[in-house]
C-alpha atoms as a PDB file:
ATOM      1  CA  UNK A   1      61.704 287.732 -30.336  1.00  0.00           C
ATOM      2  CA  UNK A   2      61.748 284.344 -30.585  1.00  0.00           C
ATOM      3  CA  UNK A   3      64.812 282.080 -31.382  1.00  0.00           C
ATOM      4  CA  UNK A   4      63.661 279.245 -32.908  1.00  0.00           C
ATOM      5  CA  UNK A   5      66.621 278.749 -35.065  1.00  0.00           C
ATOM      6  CA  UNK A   6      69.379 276.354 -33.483  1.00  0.00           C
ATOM      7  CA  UNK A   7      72.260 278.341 -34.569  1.00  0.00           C
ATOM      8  CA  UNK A   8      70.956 281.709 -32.835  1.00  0.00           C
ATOM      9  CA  UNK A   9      70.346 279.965 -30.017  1.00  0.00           C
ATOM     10  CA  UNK A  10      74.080 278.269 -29.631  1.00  0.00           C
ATOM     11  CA  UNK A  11      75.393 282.226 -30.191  1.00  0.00           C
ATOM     12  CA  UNK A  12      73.373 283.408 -27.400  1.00  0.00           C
ATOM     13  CA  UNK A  13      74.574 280.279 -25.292  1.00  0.00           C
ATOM     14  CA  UNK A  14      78.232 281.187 -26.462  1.00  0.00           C
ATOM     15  CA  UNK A  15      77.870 285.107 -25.945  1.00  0.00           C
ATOM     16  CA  UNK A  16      75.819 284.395 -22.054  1.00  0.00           C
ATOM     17  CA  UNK A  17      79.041 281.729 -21.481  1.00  0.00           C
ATOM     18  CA  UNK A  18      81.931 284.146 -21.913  1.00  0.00           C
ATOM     19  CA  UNK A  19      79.843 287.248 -20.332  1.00  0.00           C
ATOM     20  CA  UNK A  20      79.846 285.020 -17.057  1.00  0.00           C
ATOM     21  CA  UNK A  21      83.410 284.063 -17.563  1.00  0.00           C
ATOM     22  CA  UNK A  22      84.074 288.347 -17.427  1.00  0.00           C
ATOM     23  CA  UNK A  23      82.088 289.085 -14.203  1.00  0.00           C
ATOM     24  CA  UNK A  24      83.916 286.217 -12.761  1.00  0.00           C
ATOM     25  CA  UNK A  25      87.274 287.008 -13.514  1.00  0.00           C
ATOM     26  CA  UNK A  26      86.399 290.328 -12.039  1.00  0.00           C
ATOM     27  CA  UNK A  27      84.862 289.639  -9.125  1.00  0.00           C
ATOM     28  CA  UNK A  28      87.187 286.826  -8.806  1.00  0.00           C
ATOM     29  CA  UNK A  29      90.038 289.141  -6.731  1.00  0.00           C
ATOM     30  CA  UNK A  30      87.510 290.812  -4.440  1.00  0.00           C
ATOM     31  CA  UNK A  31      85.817 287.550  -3.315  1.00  0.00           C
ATOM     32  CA  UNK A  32      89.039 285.062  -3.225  1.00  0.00           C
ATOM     33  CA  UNK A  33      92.041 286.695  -2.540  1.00  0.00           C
ATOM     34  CA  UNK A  34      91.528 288.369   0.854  1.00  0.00           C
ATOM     35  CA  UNK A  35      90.826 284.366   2.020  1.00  0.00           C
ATOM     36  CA  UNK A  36      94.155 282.883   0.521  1.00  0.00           C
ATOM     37  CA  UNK A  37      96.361 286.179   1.230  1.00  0.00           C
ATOM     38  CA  UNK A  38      95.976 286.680   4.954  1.00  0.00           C
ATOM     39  CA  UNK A  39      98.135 283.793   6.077  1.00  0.00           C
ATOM     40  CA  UNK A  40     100.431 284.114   3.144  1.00  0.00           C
ATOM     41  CA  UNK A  41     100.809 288.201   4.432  1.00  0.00           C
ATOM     42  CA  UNK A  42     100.714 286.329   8.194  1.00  0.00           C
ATOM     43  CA  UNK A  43     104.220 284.448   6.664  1.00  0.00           C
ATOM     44  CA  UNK A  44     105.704 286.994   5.664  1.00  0.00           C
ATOM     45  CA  UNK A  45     105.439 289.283   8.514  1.00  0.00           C
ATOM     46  CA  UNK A  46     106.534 286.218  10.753  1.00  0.00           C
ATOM     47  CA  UNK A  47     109.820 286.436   8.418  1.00  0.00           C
ATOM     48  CA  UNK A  48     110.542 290.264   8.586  1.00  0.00           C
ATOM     49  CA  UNK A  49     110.152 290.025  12.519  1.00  0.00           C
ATOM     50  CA  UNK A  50     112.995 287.294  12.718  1.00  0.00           C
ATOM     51  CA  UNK A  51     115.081 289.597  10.252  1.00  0.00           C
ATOM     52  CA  UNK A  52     114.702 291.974  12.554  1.00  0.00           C
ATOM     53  CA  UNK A  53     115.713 289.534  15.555  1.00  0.00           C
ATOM     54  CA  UNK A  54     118.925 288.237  13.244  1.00  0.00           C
ATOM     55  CA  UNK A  55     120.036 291.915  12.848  1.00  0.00           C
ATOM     56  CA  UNK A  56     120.023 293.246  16.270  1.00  0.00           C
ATOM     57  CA  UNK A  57     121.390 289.923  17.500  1.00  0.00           C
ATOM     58  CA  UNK A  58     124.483 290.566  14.909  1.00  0.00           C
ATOM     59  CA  UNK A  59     124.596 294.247  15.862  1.00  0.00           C
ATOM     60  CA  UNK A  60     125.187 293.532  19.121  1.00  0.00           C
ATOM     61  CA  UNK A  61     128.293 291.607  18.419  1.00  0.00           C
ATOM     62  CA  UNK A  62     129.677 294.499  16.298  1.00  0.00           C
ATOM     63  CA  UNK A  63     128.459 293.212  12.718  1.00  0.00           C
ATOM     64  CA  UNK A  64     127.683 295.738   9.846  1.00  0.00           C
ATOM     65  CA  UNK A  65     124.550 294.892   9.342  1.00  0.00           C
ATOM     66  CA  UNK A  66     123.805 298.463   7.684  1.00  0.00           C
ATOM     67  CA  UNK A  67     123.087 296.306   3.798  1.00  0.00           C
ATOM     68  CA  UNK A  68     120.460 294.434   6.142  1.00  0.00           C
ATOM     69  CA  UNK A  69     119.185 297.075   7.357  1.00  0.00           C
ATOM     70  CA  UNK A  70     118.500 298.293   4.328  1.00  0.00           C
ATOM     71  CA  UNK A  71     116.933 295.269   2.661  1.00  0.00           C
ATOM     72  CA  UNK A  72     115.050 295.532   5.930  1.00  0.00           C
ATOM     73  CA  UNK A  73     113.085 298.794   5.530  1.00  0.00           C
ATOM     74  CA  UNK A  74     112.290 298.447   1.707  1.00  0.00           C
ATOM     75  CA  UNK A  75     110.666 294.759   2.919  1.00  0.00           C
ATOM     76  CA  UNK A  76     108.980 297.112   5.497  1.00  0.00           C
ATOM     77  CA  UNK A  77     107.631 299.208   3.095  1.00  0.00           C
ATOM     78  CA  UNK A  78     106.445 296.555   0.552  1.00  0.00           C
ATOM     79  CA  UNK A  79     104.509 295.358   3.418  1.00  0.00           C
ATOM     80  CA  UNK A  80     102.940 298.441   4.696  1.00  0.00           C
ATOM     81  CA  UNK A  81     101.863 298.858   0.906  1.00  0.00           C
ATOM     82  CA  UNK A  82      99.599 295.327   1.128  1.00  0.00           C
ATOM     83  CA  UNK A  83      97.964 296.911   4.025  1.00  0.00           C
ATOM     84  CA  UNK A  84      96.895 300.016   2.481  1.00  0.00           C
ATOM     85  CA  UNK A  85      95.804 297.715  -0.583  1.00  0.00           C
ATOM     86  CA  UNK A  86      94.016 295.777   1.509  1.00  0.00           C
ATOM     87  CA  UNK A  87      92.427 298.968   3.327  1.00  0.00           C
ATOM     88  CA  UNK A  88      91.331 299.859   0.055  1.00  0.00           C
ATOM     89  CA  UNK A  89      89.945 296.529  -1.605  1.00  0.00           C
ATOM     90  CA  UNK A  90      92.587 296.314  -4.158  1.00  0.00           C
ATOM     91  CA  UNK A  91      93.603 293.163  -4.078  1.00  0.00           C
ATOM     92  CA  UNK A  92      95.386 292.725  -7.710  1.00  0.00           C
ATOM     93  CA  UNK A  93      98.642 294.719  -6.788  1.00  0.00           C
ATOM     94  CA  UNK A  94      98.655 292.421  -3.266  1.00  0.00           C
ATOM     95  CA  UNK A  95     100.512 289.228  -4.338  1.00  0.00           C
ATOM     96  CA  UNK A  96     103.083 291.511  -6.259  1.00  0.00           C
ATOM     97  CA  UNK A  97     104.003 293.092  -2.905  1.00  0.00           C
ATOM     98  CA  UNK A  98     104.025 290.253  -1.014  1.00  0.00           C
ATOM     99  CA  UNK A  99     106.531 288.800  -3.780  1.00  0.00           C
ATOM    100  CA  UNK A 100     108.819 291.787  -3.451  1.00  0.00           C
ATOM    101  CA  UNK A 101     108.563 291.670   0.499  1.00  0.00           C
ATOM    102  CA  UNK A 102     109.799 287.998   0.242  1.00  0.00           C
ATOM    103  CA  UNK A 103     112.663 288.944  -1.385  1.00  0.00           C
ATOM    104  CA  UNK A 104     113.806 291.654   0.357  1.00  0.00           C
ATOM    105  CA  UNK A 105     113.834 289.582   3.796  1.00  0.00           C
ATOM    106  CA  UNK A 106     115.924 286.830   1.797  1.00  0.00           C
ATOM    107  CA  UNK A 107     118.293 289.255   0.493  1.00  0.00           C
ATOM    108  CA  UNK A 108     118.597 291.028   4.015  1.00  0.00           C
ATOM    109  CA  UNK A 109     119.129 287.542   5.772  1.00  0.00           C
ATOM    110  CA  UNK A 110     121.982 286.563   3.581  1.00  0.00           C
ATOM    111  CA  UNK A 111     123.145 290.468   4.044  1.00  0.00           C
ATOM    112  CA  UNK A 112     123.498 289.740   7.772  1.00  0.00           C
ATOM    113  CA  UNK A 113     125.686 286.679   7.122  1.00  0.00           C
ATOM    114  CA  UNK A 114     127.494 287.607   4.833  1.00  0.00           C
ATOM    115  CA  UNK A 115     128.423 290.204   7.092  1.00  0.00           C
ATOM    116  CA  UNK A 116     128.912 288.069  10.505  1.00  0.00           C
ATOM    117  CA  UNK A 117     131.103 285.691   8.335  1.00  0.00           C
ATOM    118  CA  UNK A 118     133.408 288.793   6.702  1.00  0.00           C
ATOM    119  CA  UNK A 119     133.944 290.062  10.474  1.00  0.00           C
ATOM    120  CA  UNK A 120     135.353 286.891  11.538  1.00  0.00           C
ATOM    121  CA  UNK A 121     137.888 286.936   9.036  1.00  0.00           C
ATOM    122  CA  UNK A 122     138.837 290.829  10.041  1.00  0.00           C
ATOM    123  CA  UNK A 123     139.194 289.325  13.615  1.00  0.00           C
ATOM    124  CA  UNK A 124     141.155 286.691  12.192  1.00  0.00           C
ATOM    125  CA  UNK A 125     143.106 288.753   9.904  1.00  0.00           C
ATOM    126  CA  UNK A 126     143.875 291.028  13.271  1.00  0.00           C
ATOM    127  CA  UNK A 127     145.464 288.206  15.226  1.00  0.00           C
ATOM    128  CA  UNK A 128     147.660 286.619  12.411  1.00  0.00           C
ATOM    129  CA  UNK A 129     149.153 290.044  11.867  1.00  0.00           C
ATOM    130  CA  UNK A 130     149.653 290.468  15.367  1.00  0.00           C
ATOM    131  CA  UNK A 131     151.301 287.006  15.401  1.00  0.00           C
ATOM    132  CA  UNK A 132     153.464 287.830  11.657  1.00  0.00           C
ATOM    133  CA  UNK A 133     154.406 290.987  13.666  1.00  0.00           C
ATOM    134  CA  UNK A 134     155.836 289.043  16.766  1.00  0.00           C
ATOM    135  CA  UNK A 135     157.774 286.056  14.506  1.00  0.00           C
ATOM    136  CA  UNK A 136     159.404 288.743  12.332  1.00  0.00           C
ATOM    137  CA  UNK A 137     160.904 290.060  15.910  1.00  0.00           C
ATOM    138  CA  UNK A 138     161.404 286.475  17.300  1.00  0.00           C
ATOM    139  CA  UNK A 139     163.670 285.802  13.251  1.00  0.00           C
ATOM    140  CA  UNK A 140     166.140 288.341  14.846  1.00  0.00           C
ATOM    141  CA  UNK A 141     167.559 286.043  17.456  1.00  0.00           C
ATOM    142  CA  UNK A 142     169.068 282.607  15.739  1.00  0.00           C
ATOM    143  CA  UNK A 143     168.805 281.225  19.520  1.00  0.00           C
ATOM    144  CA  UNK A 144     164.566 281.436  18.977  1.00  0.00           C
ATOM    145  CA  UNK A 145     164.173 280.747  15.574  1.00  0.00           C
ATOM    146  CA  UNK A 146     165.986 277.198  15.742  1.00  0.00           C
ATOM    147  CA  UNK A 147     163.918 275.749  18.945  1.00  0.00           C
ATOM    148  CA  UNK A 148     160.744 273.932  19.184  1.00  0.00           C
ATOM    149  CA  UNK A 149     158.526 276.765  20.510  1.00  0.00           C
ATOM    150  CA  UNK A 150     159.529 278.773  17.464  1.00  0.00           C
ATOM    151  CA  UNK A 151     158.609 276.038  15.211  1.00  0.00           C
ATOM    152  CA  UNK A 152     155.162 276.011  17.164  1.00  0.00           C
ATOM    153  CA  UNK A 153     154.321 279.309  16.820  1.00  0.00           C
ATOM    154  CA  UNK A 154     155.245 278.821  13.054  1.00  0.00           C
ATOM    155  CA  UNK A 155     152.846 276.294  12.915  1.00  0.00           C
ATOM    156  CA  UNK A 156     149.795 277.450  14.560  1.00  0.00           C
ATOM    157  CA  UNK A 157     150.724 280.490  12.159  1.00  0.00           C
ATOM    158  CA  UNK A 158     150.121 278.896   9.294  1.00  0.00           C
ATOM    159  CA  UNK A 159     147.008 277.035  10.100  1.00  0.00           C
ATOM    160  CA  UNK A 160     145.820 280.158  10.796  1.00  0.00           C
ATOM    161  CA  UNK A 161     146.710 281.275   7.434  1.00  0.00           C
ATOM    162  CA  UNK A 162     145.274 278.406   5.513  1.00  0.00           C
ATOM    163  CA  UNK A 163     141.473 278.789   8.023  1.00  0.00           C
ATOM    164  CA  UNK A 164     141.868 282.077   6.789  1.00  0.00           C
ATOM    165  CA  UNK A 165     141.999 281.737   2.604  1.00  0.00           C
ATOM    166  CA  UNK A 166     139.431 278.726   3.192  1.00  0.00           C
ATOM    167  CA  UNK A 167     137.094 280.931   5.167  1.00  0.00           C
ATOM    168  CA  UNK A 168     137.296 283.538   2.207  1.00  0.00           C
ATOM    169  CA  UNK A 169     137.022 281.267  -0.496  1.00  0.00           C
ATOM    170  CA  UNK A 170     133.692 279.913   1.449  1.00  0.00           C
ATOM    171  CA  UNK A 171     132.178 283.325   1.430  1.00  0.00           C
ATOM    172  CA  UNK A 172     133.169 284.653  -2.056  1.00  0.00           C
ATOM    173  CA  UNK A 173     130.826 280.828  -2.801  1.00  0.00           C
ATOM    174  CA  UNK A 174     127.957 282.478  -0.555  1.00  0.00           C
ATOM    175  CA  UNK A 175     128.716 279.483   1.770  1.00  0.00           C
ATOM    176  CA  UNK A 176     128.576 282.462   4.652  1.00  0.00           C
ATOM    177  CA  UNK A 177     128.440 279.461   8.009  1.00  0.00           C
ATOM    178  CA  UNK A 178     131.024 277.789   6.823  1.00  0.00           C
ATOM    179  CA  UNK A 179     133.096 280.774   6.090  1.00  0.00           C
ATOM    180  CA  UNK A 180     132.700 281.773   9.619  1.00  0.00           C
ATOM    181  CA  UNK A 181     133.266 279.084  11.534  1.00  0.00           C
ATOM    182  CA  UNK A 182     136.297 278.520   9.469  1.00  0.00           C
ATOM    183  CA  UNK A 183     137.740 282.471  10.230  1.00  0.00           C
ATOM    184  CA  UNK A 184     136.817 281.241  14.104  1.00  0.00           C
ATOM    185  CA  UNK A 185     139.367 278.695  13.577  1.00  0.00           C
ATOM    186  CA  UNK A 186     141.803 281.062  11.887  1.00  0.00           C
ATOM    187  CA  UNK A 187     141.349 283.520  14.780  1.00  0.00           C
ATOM    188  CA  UNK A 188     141.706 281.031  17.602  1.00  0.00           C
ATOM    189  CA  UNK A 189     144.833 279.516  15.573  1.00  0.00           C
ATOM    190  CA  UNK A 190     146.243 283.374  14.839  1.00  0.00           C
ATOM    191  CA  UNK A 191     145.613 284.032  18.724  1.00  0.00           C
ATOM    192  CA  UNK A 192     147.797 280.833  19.504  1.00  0.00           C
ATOM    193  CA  UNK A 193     150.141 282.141  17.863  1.00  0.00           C
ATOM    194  CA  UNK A 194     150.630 285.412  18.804  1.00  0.00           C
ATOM    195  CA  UNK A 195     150.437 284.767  22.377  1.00  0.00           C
ATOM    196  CA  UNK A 196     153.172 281.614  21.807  1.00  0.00           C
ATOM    197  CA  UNK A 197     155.573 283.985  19.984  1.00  0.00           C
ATOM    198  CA  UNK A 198     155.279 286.657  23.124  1.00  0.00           C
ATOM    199  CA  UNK A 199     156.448 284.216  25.476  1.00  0.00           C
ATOM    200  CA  UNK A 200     159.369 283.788  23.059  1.00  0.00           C
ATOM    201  CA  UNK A 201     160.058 287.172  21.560  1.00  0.00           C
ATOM    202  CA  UNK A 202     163.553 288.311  22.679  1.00  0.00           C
ATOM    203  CA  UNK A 203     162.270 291.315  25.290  1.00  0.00           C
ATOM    204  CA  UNK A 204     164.877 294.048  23.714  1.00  0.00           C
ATOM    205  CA  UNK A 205     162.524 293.703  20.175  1.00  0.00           C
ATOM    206  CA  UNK A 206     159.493 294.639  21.603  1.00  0.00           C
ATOM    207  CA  UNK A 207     157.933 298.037  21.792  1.00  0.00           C
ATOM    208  CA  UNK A 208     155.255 299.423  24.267  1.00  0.00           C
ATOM    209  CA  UNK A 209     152.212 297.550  22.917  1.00  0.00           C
ATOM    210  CA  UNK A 210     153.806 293.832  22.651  1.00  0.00           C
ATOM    211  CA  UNK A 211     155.038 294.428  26.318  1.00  0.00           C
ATOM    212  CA  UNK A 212     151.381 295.393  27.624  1.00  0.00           C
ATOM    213  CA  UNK A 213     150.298 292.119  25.421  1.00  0.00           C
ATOM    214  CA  UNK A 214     153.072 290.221  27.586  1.00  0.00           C
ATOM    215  CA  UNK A 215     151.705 292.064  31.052  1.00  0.00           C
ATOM    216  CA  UNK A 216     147.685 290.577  30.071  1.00  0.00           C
ATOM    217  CA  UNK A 217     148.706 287.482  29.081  1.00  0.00           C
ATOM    218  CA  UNK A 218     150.509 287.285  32.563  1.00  0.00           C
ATOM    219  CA  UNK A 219     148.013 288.478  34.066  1.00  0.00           C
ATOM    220  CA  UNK A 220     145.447 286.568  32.770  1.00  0.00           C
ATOM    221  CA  UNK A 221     147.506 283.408  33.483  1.00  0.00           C
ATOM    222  CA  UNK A 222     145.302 281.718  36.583  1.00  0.00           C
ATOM    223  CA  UNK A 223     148.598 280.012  38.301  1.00  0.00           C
ATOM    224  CA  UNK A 224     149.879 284.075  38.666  1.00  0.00           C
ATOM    225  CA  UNK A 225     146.869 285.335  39.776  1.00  0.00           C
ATOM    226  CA  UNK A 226     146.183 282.864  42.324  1.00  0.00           C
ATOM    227  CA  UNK A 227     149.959 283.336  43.692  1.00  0.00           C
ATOM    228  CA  UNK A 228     149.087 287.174  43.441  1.00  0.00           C
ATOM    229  CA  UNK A 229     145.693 286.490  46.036  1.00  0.00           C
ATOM    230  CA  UNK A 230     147.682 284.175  48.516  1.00  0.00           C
ATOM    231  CA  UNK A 231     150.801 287.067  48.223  1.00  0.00           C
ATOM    232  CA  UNK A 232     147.949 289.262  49.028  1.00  0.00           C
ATOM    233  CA  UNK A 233     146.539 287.941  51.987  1.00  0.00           C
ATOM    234  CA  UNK A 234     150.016 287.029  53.520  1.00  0.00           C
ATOM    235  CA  UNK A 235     151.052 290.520  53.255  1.00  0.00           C
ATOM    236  CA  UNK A 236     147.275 292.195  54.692  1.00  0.00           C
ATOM    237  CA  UNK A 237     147.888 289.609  57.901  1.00  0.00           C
ATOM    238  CA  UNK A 238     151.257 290.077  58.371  1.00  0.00           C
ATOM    239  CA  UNK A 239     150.726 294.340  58.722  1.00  0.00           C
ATOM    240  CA  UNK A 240     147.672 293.124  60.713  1.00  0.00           C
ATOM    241  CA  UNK A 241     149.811 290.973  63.505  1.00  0.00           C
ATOM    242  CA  UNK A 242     152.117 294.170  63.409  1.00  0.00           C
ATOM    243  CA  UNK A 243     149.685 296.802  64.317  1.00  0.00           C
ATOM    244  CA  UNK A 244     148.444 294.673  67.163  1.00  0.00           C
ATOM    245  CA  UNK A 245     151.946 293.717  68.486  1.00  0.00           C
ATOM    246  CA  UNK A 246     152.442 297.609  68.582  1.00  0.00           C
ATOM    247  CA  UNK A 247     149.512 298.549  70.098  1.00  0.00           C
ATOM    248  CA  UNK A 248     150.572 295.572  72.908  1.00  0.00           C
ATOM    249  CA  UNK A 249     153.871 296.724  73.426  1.00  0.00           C
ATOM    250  CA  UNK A 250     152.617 300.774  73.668  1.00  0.00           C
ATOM    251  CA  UNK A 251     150.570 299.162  76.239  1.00  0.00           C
ATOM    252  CA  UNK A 252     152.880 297.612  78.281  1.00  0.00           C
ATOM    253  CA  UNK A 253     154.972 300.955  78.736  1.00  0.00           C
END
């Protein structure tokens, strides 16, 4: 049939317009996305591998990292579903996935230091106790508690004490490096003063474990050991000149 009249003709136009503007749209996801989606998929398994990295690094310092973990296998998952979409030729669910991957590895990597940064202050929170224990031991003896070590030891105490509400404060704000490196400095200042109040501590207040503390830090002290060595090889020469003088003497009888 012919269409010689304009308006048929601008319906057909219309109708032929939209029906290529359907086949497009769905061909559209088989013939573009697998082009666009290979590096984005090539992203985020770069990401997931250096989760992985972050979390056995941590782990091997003694972090939690079991919420990371966690995060880590569902990002796992999410991923292994845009290959079997991909397999398959469905494309459309793809870019969801991906999506859900992304933020799984986000939420695992601020898991992991969240955790590394709430460890430090346990460590910290460990070594001002320690320290709290000694100075409530040193408070017994009036002698100690008015001298200048004391007041040290009080000190370093609580710095450690204000690194350690800081570093808190910085995590419960998600500010999880900053946390940490502040419950470093409230260890290393709790530490301080610990081992400054057990070179103090009257010796009659102390039970078994602060005495062992007292023995390592001795022992640990490089002056002592070095003594110890020389001490050493005076005494292992001097039994040595003895045996031989004996053996000379035997001889001459």
């Amino acid at each position: 049939m012919e269409l010689n009249n304009p308006g048929q003709v601008t319906r057909k136009l219309i109708k032929l317009f939209f029906l290529v503007i359907v086949i497009y749209g769905i061909c559209l996801p088989a013939v573009a996305f697998p082009v666009n989606l290979q590096d984005e998929i090539n992203n985020v398994t770069g990401h997931l591998a250096a989760l992985r990295s972050n979390i056995s690094e941590k782990q091997s310092s003694g972090v939690d990292t079991s919420e990371a973990e966690n995060f880590y296998n569902n990002a796992s998952q999410q991923l292994a579903s845009v290959k079997d979409h991909l397999a398959s030729q469905n494309y459309s669910p793809v870019v969801n996935d991906l999506a859900a991957a992304e933020a799984s590895i986000d939420a695992g990597e601020l898991a992991v230091e969240r955790a590394w940064a709430m460890g430090e202050t346990m460590n910290a929170r460990v070594s001002l106790d320690n320290s709290l224990h000694i100075v409530a031991l040193i408070g017994q003896d009036t002698g100690q508690v008015n001298s200048s070590r004391y007041r040290e030891v009080i000190a370093q105490k609580d710095a450690a004490e204000n690194y350690l509400a800081a570093a808190n404060i910085e995590i419960a704000n998600g500010n999880y490096t900053r946390g940490h490196e502040l419950a470093q400095k409230a260890w290393q200042a709790g530490n301080e003063s610990y081992t400054g109040a057990l070179a103090i501590v009257p010796k009659q207040y102390t039970g078994p474990e602060d005495r062992w503390a007292l023995l390592k830090m001795a022992l640990s002290d490089a002056r002592i050991m070095t003594i110890s060595i020389i001490a050493g090889v005076v005494l292992v020469t001097t039994v040595a000149i003895i045996l031989v003088t004996g053996k000379k003497i035997r001889g001459e009888r």
